[in-house]
PDB file of N, CA and C in Angstrom:
ATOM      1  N   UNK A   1      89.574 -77.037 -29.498  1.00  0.00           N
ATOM      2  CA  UNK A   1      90.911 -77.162 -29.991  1.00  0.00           C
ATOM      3  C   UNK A   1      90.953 -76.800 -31.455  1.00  0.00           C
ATOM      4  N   UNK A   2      92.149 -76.477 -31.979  1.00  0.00           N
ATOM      5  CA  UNK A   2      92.328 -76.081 -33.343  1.00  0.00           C
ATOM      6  C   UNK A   2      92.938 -77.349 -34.084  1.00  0.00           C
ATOM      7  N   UNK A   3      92.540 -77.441 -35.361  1.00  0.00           N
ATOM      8  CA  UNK A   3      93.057 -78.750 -36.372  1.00  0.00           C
ATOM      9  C   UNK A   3      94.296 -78.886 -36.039  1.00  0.00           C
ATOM     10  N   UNK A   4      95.256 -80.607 -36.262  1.00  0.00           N
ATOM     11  CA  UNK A   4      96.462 -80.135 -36.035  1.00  0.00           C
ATOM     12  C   UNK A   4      96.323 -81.356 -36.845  1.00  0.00           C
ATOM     13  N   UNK A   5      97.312 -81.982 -37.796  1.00  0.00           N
ATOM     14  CA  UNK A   5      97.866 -83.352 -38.046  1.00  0.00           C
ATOM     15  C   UNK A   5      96.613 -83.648 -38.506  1.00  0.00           C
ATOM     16  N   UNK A   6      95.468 -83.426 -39.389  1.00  0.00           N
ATOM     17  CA  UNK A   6      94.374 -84.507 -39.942  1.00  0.00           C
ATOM     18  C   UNK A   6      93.046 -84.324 -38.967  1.00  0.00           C
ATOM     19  N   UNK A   7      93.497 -84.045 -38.002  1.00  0.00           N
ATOM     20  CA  UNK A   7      92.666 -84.311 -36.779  1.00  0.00           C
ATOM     21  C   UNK A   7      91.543 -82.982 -36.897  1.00  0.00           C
ATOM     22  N   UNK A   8      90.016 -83.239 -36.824  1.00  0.00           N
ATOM     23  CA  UNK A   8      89.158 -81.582 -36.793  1.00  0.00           C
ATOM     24  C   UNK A   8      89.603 -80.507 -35.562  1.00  0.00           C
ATOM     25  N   UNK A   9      89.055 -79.445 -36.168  1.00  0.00           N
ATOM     26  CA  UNK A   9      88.977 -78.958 -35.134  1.00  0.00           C
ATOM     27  C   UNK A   9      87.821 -79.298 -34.282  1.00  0.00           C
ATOM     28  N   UNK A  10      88.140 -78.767 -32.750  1.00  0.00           N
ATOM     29  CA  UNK A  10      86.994 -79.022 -31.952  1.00  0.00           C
ATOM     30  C   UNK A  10      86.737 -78.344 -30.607  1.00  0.00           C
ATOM     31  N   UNK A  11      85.248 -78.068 -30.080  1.00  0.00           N
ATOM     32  CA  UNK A  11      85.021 -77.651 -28.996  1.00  0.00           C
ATOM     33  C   UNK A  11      85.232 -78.830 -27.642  1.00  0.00           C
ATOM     34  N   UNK A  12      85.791 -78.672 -26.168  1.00  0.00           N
ATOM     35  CA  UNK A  12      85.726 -79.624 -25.462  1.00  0.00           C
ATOM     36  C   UNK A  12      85.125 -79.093 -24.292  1.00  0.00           C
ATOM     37  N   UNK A  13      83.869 -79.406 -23.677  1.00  0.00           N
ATOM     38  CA  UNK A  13      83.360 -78.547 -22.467  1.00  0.00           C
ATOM     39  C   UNK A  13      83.428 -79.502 -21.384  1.00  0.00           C
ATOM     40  N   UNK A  14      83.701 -79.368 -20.542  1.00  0.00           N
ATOM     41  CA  UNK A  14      83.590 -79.977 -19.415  1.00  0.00           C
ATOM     42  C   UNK A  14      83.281 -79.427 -18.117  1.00  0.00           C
ATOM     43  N   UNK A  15      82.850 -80.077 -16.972  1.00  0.00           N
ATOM     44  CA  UNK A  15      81.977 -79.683 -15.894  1.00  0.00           C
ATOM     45  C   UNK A  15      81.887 -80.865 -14.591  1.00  0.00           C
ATOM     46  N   UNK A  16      82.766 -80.278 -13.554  1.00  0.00           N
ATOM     47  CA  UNK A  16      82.607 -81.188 -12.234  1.00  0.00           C
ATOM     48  C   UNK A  16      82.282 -80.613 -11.481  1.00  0.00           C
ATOM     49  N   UNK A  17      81.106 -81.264 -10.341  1.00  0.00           N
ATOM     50  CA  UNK A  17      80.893 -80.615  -9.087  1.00  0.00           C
ATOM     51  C   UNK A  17      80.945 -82.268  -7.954  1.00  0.00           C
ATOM     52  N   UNK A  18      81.266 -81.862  -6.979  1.00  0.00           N
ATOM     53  CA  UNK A  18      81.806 -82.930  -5.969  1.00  0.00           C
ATOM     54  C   UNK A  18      81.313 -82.555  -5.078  1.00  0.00           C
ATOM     55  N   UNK A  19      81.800 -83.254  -3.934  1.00  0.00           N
ATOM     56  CA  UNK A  19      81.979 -83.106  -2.297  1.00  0.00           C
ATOM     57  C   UNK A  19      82.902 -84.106  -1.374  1.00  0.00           C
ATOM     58  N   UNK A  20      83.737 -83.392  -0.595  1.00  0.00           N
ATOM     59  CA  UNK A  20      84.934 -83.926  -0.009  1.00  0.00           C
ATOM     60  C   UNK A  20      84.421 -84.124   1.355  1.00  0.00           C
ATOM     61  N   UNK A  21      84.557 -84.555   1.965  1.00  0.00           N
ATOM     62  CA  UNK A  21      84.323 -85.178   3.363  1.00  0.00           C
ATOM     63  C   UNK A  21      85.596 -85.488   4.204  1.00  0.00           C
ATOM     64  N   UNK A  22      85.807 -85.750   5.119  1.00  0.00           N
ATOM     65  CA  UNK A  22      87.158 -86.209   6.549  1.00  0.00           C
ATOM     66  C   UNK A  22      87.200 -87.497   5.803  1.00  0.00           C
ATOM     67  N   UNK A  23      86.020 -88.445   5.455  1.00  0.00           N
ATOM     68  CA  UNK A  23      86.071 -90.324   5.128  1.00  0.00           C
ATOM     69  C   UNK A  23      85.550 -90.349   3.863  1.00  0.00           C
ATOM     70  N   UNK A  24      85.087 -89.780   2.779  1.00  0.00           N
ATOM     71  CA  UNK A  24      85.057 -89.663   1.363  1.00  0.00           C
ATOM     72  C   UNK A  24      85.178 -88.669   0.393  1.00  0.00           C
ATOM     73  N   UNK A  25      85.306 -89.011  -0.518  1.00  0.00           N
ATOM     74  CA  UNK A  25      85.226 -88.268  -1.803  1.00  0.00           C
ATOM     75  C   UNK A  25      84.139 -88.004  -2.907  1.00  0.00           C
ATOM     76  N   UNK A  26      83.510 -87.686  -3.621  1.00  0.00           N
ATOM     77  CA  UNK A  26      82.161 -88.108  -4.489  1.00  0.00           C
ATOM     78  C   UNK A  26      82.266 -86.928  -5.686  1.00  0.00           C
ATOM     79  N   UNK A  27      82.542 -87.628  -7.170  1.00  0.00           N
ATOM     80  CA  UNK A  27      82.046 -85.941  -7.463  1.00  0.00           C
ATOM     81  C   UNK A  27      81.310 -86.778  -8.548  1.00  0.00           C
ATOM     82  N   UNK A  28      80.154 -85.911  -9.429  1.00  0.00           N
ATOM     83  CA  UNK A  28      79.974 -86.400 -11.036  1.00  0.00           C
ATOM     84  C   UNK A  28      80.097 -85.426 -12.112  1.00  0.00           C
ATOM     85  N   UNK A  29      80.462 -86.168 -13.184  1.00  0.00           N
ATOM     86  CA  UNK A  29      81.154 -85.034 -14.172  1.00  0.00           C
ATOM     87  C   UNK A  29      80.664 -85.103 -15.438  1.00  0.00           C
ATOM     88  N   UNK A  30      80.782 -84.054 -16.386  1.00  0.00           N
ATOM     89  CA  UNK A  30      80.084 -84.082 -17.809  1.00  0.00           C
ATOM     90  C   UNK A  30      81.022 -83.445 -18.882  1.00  0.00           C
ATOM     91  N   UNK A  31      81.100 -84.577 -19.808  1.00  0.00           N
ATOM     92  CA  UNK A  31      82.144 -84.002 -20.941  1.00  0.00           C
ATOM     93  C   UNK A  31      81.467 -83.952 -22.085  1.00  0.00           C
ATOM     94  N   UNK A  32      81.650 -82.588 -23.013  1.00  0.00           N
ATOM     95  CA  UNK A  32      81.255 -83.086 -24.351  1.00  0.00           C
ATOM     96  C   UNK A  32      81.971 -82.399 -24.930  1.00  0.00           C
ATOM     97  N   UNK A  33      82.464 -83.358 -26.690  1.00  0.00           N
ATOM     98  CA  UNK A  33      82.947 -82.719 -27.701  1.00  0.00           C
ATOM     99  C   UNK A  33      82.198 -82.601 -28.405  1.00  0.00           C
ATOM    100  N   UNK A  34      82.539 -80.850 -29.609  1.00  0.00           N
ATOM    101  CA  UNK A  34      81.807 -80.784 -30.763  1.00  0.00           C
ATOM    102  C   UNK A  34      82.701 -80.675 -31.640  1.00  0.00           C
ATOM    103  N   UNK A  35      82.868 -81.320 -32.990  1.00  0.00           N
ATOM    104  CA  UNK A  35      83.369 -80.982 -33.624  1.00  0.00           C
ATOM    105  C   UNK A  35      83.431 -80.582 -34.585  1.00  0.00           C
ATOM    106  N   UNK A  36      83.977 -79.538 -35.306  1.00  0.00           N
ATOM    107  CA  UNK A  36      83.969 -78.979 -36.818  1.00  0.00           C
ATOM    108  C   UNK A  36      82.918 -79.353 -37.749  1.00  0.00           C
ATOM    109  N   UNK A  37      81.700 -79.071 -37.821  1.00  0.00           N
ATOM    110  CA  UNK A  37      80.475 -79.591 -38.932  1.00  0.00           C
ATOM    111  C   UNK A  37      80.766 -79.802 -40.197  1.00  0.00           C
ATOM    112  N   UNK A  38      81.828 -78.707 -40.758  1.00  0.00           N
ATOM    113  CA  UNK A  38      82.763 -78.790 -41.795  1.00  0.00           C
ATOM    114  C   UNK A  38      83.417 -80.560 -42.256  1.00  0.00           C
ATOM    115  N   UNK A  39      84.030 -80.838 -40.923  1.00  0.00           N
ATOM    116  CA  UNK A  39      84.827 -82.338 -41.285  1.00  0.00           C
ATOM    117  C   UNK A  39      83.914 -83.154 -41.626  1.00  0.00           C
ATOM    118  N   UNK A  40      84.806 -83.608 -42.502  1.00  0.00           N
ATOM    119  CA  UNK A  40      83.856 -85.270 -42.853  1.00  0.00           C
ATOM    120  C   UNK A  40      83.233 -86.380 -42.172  1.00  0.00           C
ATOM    121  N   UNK A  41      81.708 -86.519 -42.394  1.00  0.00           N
ATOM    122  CA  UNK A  41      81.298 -87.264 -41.406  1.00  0.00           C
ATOM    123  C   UNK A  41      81.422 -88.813 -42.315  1.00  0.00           C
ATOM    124  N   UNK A  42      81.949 -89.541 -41.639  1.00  0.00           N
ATOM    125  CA  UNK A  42      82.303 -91.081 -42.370  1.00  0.00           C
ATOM    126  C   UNK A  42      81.340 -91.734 -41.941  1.00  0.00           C
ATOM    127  N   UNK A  43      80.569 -92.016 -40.838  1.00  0.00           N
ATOM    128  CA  UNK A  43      79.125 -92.457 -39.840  1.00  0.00           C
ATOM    129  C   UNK A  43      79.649 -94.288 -39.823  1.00  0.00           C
ATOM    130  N   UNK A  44      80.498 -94.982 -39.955  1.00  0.00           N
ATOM    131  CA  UNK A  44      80.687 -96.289 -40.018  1.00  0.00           C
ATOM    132  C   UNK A  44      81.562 -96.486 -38.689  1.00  0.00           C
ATOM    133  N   UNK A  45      80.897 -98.103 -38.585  1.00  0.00           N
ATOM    134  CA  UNK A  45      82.358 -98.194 -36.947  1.00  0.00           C
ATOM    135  C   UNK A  45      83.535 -98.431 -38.102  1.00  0.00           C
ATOM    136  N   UNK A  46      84.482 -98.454 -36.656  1.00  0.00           N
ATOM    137  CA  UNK A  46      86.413 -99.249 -36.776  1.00  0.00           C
ATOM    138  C   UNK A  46      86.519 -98.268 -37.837  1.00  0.00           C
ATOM    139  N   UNK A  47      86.216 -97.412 -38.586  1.00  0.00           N
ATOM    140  CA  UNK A  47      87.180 -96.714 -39.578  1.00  0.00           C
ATOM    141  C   UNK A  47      88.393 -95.676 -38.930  1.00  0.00           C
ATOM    142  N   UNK A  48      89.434 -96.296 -39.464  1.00  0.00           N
ATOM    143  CA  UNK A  48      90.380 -95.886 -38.626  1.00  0.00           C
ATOM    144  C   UNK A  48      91.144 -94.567 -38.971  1.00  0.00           C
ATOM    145  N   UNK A  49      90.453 -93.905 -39.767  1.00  0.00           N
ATOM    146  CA  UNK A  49      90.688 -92.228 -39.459  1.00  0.00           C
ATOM    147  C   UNK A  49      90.532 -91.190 -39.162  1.00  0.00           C
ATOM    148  N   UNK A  50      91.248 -90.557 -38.870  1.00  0.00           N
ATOM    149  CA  UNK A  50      91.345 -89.421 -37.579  1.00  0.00           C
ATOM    150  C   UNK A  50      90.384 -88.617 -37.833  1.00  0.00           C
ATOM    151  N   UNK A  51      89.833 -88.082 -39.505  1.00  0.00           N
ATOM    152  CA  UNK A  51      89.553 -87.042 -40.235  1.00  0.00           C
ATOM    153  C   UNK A  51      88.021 -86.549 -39.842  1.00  0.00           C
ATOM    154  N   UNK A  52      87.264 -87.966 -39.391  1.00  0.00           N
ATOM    155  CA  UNK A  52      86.057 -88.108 -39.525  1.00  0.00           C
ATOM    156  C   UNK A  52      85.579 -86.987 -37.924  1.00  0.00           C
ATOM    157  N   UNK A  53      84.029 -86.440 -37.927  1.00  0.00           N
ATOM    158  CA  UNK A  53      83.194 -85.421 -37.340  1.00  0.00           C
ATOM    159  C   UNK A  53      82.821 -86.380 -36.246  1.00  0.00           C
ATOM    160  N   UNK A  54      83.562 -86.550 -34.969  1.00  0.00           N
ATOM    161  CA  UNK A  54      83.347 -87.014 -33.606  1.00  0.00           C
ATOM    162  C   UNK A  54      82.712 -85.814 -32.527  1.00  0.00           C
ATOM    163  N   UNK A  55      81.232 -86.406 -32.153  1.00  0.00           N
ATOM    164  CA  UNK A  55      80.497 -85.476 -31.518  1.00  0.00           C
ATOM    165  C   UNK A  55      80.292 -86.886 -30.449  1.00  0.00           C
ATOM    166  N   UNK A  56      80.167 -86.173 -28.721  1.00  0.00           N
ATOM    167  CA  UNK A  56      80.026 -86.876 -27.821  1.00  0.00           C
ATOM    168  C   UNK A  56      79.567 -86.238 -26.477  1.00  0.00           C
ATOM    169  N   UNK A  57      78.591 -86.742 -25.657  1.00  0.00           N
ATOM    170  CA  UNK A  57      78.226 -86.263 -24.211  1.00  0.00           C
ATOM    171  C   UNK A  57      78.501 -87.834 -23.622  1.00  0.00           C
ATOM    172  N   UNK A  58      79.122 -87.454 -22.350  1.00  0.00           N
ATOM    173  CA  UNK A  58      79.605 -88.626 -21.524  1.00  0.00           C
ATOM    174  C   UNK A  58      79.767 -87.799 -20.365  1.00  0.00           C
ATOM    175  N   UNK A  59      79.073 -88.876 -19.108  1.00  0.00           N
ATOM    176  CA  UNK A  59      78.467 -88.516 -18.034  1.00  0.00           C
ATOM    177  C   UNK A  59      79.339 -89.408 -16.915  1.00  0.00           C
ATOM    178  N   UNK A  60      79.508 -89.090 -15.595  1.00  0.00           N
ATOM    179  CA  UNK A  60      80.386 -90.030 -15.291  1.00  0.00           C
ATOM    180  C   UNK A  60      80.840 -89.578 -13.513  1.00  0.00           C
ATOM    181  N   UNK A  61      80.760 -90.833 -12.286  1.00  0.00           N
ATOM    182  CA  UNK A  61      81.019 -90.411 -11.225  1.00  0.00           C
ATOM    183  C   UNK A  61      82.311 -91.242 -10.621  1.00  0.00           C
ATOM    184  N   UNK A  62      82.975 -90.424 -10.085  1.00  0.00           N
ATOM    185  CA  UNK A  62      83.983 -90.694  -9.217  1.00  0.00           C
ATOM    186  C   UNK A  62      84.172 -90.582  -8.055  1.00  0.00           C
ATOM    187  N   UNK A  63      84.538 -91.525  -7.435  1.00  0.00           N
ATOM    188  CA  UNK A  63      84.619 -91.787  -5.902  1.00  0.00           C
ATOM    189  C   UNK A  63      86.264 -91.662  -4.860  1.00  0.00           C
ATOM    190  N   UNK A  64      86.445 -91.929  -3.785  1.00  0.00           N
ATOM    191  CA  UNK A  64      87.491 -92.022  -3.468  1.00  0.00           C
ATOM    192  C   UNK A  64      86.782 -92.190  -1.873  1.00  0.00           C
ATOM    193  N   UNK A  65      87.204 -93.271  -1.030  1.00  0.00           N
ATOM    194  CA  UNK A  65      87.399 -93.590   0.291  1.00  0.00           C
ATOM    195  C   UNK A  65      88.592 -94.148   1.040  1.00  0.00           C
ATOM    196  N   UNK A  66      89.052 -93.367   1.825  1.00  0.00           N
ATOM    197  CA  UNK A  66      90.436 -94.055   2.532  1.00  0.00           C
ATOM    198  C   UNK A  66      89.964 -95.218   3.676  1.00  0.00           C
ATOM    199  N   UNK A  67      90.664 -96.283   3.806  1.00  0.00           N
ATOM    200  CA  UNK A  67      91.171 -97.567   4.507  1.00  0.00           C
ATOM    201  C   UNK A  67      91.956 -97.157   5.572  1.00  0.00           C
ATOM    202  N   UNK A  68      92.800 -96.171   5.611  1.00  0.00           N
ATOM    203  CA  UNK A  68      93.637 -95.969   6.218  1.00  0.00           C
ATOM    204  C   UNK A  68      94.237 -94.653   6.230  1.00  0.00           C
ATOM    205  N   UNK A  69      95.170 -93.830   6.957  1.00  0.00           N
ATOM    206  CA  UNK A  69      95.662 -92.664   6.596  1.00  0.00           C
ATOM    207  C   UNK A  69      96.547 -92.456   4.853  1.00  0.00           C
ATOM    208  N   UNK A  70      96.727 -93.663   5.073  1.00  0.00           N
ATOM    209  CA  UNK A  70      97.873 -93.433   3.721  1.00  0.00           C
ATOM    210  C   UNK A  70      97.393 -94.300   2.806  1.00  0.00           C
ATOM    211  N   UNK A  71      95.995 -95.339   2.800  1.00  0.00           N
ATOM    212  CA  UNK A  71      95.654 -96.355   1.713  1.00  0.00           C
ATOM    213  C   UNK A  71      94.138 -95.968   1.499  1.00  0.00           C
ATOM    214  N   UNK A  72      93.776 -95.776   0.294  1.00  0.00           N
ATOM    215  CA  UNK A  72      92.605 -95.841   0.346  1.00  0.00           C
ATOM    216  C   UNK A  72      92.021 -96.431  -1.544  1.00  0.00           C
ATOM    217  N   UNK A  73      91.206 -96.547  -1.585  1.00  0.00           N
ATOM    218  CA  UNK A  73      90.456 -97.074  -3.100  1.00  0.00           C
ATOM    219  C   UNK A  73      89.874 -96.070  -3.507  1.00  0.00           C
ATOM    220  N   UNK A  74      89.491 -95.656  -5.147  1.00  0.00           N
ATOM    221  CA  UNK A  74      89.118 -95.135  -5.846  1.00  0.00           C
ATOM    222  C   UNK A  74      88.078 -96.252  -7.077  1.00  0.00           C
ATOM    223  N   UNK A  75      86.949 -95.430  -7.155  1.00  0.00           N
ATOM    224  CA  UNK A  75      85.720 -96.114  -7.897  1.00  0.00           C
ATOM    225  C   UNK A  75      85.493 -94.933  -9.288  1.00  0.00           C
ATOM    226  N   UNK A  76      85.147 -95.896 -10.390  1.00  0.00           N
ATOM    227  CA  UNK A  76      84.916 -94.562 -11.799  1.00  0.00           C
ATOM    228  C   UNK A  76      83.975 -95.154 -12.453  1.00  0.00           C
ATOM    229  N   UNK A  77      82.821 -94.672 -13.205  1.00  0.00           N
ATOM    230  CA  UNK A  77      81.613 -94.802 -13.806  1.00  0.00           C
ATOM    231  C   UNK A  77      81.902 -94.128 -14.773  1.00  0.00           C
ATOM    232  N   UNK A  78      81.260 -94.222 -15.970  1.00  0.00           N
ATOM    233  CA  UNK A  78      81.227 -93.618 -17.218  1.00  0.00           C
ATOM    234  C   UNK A  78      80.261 -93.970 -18.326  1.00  0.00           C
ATOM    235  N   UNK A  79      79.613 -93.145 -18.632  1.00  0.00           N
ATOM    236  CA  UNK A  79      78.364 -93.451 -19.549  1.00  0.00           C
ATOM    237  C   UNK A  79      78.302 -92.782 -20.717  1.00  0.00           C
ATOM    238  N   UNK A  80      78.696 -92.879 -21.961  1.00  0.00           N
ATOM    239  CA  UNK A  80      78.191 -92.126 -23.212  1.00  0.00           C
ATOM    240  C   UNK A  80      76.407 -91.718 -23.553  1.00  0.00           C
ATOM    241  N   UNK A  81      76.094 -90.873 -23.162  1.00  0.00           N
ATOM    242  CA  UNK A  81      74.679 -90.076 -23.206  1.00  0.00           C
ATOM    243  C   UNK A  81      74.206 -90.218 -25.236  1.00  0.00           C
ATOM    244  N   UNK A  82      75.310 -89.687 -25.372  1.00  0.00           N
ATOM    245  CA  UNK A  82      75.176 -89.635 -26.832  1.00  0.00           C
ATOM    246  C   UNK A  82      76.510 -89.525 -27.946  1.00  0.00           C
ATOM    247  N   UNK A  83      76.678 -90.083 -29.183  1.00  0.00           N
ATOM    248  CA  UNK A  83      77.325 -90.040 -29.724  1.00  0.00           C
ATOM    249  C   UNK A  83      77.521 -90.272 -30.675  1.00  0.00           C
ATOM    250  N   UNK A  84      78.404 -89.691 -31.849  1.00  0.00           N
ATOM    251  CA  UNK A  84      78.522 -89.452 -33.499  1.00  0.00           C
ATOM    252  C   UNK A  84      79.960 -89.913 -33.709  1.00  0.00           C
ATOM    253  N   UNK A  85      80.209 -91.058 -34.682  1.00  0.00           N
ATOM    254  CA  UNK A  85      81.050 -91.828 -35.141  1.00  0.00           C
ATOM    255  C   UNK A  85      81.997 -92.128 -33.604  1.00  0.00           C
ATOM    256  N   UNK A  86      81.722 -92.705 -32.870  1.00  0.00           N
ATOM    257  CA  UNK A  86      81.910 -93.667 -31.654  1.00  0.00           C
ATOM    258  C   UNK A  86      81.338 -94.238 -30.961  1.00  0.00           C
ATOM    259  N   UNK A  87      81.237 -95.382 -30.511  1.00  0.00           N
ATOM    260  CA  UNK A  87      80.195 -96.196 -29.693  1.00  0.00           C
ATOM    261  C   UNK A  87      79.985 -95.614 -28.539  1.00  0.00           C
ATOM    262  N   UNK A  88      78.564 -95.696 -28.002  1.00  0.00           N
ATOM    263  CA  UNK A  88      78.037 -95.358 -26.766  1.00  0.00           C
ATOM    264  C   UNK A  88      78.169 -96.299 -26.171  1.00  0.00           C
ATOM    265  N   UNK A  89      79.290 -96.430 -25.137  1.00  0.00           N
ATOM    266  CA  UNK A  89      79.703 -97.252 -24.072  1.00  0.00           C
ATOM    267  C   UNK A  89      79.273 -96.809 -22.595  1.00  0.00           C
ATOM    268  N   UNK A  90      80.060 -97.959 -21.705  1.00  0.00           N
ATOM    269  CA  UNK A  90      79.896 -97.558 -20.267  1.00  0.00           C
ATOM    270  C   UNK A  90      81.583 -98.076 -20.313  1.00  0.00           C
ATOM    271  N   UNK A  91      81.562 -97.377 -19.075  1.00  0.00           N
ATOM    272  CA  UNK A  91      82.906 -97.938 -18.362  1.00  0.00           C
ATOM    273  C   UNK A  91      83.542 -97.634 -17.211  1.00  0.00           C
ATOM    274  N   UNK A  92      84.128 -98.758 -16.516  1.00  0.00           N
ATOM    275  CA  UNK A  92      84.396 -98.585 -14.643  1.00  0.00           C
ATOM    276  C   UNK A  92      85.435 -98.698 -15.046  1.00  0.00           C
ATOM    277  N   UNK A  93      86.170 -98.227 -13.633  1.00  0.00           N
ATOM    278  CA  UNK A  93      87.415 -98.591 -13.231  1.00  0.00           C
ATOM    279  C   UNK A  93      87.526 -98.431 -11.814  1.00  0.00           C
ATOM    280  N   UNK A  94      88.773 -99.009 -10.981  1.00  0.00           N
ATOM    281  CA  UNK A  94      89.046 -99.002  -9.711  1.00  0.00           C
ATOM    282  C   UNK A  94      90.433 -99.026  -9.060  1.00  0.00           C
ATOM    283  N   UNK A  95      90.671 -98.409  -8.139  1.00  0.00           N
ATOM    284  CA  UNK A  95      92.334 -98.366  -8.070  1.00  0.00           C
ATOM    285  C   UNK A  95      92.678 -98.253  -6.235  1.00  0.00           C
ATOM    286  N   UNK A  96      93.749 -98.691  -6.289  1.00  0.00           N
ATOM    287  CA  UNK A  96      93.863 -98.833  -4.688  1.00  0.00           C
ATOM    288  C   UNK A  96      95.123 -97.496  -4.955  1.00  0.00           C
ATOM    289  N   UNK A  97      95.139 -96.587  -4.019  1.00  0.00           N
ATOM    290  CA  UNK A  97      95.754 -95.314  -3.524  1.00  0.00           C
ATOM    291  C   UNK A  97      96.816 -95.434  -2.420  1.00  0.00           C
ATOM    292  N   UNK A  98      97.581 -95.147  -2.847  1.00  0.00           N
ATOM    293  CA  UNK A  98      98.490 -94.512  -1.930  1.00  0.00           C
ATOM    294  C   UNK A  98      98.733 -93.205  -1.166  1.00  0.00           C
ATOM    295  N   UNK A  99      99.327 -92.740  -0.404  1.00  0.00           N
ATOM    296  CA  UNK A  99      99.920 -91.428  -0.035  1.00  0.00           C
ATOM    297  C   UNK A  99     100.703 -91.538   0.435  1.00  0.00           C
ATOM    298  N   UNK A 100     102.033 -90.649  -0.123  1.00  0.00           N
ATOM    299  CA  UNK A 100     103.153 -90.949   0.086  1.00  0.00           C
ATOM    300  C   UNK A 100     103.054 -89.614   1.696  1.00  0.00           C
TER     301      UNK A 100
END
């Protein structure tokens, strides 16, 4: 992406491969930003501006199984591999689906 409002510029790559099935879903995915070497690297947590050099790989699988024709649940994983001025976290989530 190009600077806009304070914010660096930055590269965003991303990459999914899956597999769909008749009774599931499965894929895992890989994101990383680079950003502008140029911007200011601040290296401290909670500083709350935009300005600072955010570099990140985060790894991460998603699920989906139907219950029913029209109900089914969704599962999400997420792992920070590596990262520059943001915490290396994990994080789930889960959601019940509809189809209309």
């Amino acid at each position: 992406g190009v600077r806009n409002n304070n914010a660096p510029s930055a590269i965003v790559l991303s990459g999914k491969v899956g597999y769909a099935a008749s009774n599931f879903y499965i894929d895992a995915c890989v994101l990383s930003q680079f950003s502008d070497p140029d911007t200011p690297d601040i290296m401290r947590p909670d500083i709350p501006f935009y300005e600072t050099r955010v570099n990140f790989t985060q790894f991460g699988v998603n699920g989906y199984y139907p219950l029913t024709s029209q109900f089914g649940v969704s599962l999400s994983f997420f792992q920070y591999l590596s990262a520059r001025n943001t915490s290396l976290s994990t994080g789930y989530s889960g959601g019940v689906v509809y189809g209309f």
